[in-house]
Protein backbone atom coordinates (compact mmCIF):
# COMPACT_ATOMS: atom_id res chain seq x y z
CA UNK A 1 -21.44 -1.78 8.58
CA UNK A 2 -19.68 -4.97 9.73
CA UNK A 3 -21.23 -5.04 13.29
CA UNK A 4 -24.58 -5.11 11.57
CA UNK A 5 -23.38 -7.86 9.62
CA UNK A 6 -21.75 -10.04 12.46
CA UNK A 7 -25.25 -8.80 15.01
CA UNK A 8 -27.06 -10.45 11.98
CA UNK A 9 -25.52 -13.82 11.58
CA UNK A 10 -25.17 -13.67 15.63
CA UNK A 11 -28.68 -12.48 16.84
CA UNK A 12 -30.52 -15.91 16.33
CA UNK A 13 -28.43 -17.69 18.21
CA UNK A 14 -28.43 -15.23 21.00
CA UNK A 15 -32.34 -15.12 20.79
CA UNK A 16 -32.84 -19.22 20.80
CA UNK A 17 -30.67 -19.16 23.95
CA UNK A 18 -32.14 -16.41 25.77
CA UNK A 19 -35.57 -18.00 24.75
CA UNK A 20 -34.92 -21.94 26.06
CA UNK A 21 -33.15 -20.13 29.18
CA UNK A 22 -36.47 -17.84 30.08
CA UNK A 23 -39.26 -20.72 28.72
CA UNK A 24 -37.11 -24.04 29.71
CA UNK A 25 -34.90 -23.50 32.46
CA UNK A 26 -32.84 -26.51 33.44
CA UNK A 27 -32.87 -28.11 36.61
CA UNK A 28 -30.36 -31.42 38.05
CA UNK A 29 -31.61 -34.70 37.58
CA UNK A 30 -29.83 -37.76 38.66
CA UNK A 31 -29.64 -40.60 35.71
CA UNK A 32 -29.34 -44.15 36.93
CA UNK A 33 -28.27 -47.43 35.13
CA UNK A 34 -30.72 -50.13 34.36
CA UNK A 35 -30.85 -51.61 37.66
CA UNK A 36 -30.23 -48.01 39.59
CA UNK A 37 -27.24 -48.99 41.73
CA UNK A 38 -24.91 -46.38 39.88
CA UNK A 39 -25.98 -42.85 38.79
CA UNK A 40 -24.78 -39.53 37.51
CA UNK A 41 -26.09 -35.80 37.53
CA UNK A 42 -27.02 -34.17 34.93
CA UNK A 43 -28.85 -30.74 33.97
CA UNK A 44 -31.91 -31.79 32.14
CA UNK A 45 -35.34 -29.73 30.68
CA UNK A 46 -38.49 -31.56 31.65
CA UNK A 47 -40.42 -29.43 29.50
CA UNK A 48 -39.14 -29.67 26.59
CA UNK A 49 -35.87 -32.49 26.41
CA UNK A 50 -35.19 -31.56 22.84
CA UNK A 51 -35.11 -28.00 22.36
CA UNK A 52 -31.35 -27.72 22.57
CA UNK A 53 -31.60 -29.54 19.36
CA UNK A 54 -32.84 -26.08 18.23
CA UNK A 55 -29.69 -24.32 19.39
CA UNK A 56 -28.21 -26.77 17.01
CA UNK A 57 -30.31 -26.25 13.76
CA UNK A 58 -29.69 -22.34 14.33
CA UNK A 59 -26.12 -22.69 14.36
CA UNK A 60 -26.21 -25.38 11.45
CA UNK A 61 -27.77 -22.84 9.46
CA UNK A 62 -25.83 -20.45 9.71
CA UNK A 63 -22.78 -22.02 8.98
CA UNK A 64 -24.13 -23.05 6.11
CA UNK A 65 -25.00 -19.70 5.02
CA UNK A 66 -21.55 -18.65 5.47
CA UNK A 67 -20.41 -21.15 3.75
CA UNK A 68 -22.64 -20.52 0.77
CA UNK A 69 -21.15 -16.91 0.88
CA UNK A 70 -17.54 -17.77 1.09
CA UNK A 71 -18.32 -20.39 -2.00
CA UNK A 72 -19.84 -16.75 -3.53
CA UNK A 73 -16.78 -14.61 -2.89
CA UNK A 74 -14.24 -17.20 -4.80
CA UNK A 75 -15.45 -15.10 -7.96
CA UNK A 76 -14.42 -11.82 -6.98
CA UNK A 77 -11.06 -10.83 -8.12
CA UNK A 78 -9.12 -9.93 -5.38
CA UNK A 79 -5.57 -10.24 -3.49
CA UNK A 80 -7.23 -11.58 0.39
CA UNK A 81 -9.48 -13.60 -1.72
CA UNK A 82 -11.27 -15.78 1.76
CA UNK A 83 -13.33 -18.63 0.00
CA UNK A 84 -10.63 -20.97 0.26
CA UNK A 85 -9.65 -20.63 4.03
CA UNK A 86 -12.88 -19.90 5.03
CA UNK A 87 -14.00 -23.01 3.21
CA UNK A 88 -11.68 -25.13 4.73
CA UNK A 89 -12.00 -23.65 8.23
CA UNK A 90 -15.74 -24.67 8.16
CA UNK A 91 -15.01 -27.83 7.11
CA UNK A 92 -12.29 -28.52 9.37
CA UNK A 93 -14.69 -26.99 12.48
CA UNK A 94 -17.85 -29.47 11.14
CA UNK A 95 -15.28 -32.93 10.57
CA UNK A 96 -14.30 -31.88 14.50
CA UNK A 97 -17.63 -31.10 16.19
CA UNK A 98 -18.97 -34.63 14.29
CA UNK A 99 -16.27 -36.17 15.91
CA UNK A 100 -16.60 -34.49 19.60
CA UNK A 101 -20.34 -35.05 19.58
CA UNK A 102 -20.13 -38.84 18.63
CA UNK A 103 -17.64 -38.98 21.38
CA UNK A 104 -19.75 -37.12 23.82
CA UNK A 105 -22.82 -39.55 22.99
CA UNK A 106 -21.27 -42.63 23.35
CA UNK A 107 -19.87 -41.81 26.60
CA UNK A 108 -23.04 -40.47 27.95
CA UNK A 109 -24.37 -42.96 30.43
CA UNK A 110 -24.40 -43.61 34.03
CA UNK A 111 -21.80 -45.94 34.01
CA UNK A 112 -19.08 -44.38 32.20
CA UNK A 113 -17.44 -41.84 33.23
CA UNK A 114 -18.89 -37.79 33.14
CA UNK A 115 -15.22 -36.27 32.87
CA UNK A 116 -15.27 -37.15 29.35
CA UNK A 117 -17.91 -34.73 27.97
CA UNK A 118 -16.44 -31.48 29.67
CA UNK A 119 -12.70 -31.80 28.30
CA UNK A 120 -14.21 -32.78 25.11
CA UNK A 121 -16.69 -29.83 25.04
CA UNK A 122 -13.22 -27.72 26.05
CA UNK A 123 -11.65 -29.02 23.10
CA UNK A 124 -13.97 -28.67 20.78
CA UNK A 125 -14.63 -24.99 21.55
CA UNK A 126 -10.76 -24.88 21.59
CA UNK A 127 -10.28 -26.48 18.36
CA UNK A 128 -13.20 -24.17 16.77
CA UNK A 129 -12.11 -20.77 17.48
CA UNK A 130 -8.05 -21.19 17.46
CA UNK A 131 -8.53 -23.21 13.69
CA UNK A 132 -11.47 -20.61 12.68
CA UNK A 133 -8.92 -17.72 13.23
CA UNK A 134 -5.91 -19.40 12.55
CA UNK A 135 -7.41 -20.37 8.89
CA UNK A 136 -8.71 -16.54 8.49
CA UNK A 137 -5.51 -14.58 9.87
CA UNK A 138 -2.80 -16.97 8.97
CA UNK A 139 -3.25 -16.01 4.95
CA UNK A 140 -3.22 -12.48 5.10
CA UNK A 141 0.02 -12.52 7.22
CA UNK A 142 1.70 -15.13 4.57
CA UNK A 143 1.14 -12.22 2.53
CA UNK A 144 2.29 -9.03 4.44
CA UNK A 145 5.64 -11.40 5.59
């Protein structure tokens, strides 16, 4: 029963990538400053520039919905009661991408430099998944040791 769960909260994210991947597919474009004497490449959609902002609301969404369930479970009485830590783990993960992406868009322009966005893409997907599962695991072994 969990794999249907997780393919649930999973599949639209997997289908609004395959779909901007098969409809949109990306191709290199170079972006210059105002008077085009520096420039930097980038992968860009002609079609449709702001359908990665799709991608987004998916994954928006459901993080909320998980966090609307993990505000459910606090009720239930139990020992490995998750509301809490997963609570703060999606807090934590939203305060962090909020910070990456502000980073990421200031510093994305021809002039500056484009080895800012990929470590800062690295840590953010770093940061995600090692405080996601540290914040999920890290209670249940407080309570086995």
């Amino acid at each position: 029963k969990l794999w249907a769960y997780v393919a649930l909260i999973s599949s639209p994210q997997i289908i609004v990538q395959i779909i901007g991947l098969v409809l949109y597919p990306q191709s290199i474009v170079v972006l210059f400053n105002t008077d085009k004497s520096i420039g930097r490449q980038q992968c860009y959609n002609s079609d449709a520039p702001n359908y990665h902002y799709a991608e987004y609301a998916v994954l928006f969404i459901t993080v909320l919905y998980l966090l609307i369930q993990s505000q459910r479970t606090k009720r239930l009485p139990s020992l490995f009661d998750e509301g809490e830590s997963i609570s703060a783990a999606i807090v934590s993960c939203v305060v962090v991408t909020v910070i990456g992406i502000a980073v990421i868009a200031v510093s994305n322009e021809p002039t500056s430099s484009a080895d800012v966005s990929y470590p800062m893409m690295v840590a953010i997907v770093l940061v995600l998944t090692v405080n996601m599962s540290y914040r999920l695991i890290m209670p249940k072994l407080r309570l086995i040791w």
